[in-house]
N, C-alpha and C. Protein backbone atom coordinates (compact mmCIF):
# COMPACT_ATOMS: atom_id res chain seq x y z
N UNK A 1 117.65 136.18 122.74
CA UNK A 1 117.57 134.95 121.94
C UNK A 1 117.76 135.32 120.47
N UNK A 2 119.01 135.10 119.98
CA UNK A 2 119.18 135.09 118.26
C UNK A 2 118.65 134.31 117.56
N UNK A 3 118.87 134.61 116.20
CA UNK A 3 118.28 134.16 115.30
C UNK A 3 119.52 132.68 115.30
N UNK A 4 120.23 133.20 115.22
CA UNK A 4 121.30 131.69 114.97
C UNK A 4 121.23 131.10 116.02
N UNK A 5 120.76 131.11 117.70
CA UNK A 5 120.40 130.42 118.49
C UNK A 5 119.34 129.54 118.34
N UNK A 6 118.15 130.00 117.66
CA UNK A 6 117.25 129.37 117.01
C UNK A 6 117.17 128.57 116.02
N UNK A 7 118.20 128.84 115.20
CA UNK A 7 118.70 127.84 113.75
C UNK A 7 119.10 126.78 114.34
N UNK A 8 120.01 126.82 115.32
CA UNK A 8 120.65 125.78 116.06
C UNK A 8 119.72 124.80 117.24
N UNK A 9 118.56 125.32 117.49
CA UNK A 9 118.03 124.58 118.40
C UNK A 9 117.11 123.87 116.94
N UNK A 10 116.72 124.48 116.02
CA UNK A 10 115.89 123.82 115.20
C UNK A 10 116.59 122.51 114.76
N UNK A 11 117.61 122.77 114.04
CA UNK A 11 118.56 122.00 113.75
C UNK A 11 118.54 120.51 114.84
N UNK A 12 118.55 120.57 115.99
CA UNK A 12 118.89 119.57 116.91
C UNK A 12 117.58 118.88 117.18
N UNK A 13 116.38 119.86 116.75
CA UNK A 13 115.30 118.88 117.08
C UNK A 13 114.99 118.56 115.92
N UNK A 14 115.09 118.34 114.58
CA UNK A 14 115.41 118.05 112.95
C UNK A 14 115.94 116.74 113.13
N UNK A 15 117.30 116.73 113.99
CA UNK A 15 118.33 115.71 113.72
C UNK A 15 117.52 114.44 114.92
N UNK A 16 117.22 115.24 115.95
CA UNK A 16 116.64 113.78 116.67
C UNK A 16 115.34 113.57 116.21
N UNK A 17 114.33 114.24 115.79
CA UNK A 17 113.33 113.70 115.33
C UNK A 17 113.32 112.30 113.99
N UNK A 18 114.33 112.73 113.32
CA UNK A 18 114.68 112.20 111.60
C UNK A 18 115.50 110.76 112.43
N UNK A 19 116.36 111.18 113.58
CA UNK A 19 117.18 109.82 114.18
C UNK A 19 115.58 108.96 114.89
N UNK A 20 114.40 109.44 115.33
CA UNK A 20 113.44 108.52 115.89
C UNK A 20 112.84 107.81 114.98
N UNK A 21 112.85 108.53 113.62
CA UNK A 21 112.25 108.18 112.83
C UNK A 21 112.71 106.64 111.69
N UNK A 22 114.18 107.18 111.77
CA UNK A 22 114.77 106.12 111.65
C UNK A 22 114.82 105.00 112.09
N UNK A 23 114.87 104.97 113.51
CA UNK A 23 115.05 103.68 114.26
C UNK A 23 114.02 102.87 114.26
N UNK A 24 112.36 103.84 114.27
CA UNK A 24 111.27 102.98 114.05
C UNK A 24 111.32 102.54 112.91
N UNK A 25 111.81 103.25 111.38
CA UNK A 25 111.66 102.45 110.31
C UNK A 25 112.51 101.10 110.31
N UNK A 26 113.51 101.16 111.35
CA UNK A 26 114.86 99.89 111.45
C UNK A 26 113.92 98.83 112.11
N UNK A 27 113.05 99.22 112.96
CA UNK A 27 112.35 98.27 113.76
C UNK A 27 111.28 97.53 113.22
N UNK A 28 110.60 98.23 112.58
CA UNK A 28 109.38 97.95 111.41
C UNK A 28 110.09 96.85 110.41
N UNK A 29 111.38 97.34 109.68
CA UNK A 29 112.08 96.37 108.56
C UNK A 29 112.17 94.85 109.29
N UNK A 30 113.07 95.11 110.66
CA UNK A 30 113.13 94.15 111.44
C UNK A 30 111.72 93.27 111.43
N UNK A 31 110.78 93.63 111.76
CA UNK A 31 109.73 93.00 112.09
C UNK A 31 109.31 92.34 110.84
N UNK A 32 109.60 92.93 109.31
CA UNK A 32 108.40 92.30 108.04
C UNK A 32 109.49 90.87 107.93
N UNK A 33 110.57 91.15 108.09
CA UNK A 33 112.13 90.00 107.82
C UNK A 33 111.85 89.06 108.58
């Protein structure tokens, strides 16, 4: 297991965490509107 294997898995759980995070803030906006 490399180090750049690891950059890359970090990376992907970065990008979907920040994309969940998003969608609840889209849902929340939705809701005050």
């Amino acid at each position: 297991m490399g180090l750049l294997h690891i950059m890359c898995h970090m990376k992907q759980v970065i990008l979907r965490s920040s994309t969940e995070v998003f969608f609840i803030l889209n849902q929340r906006k939705q809701v005050w509107i």
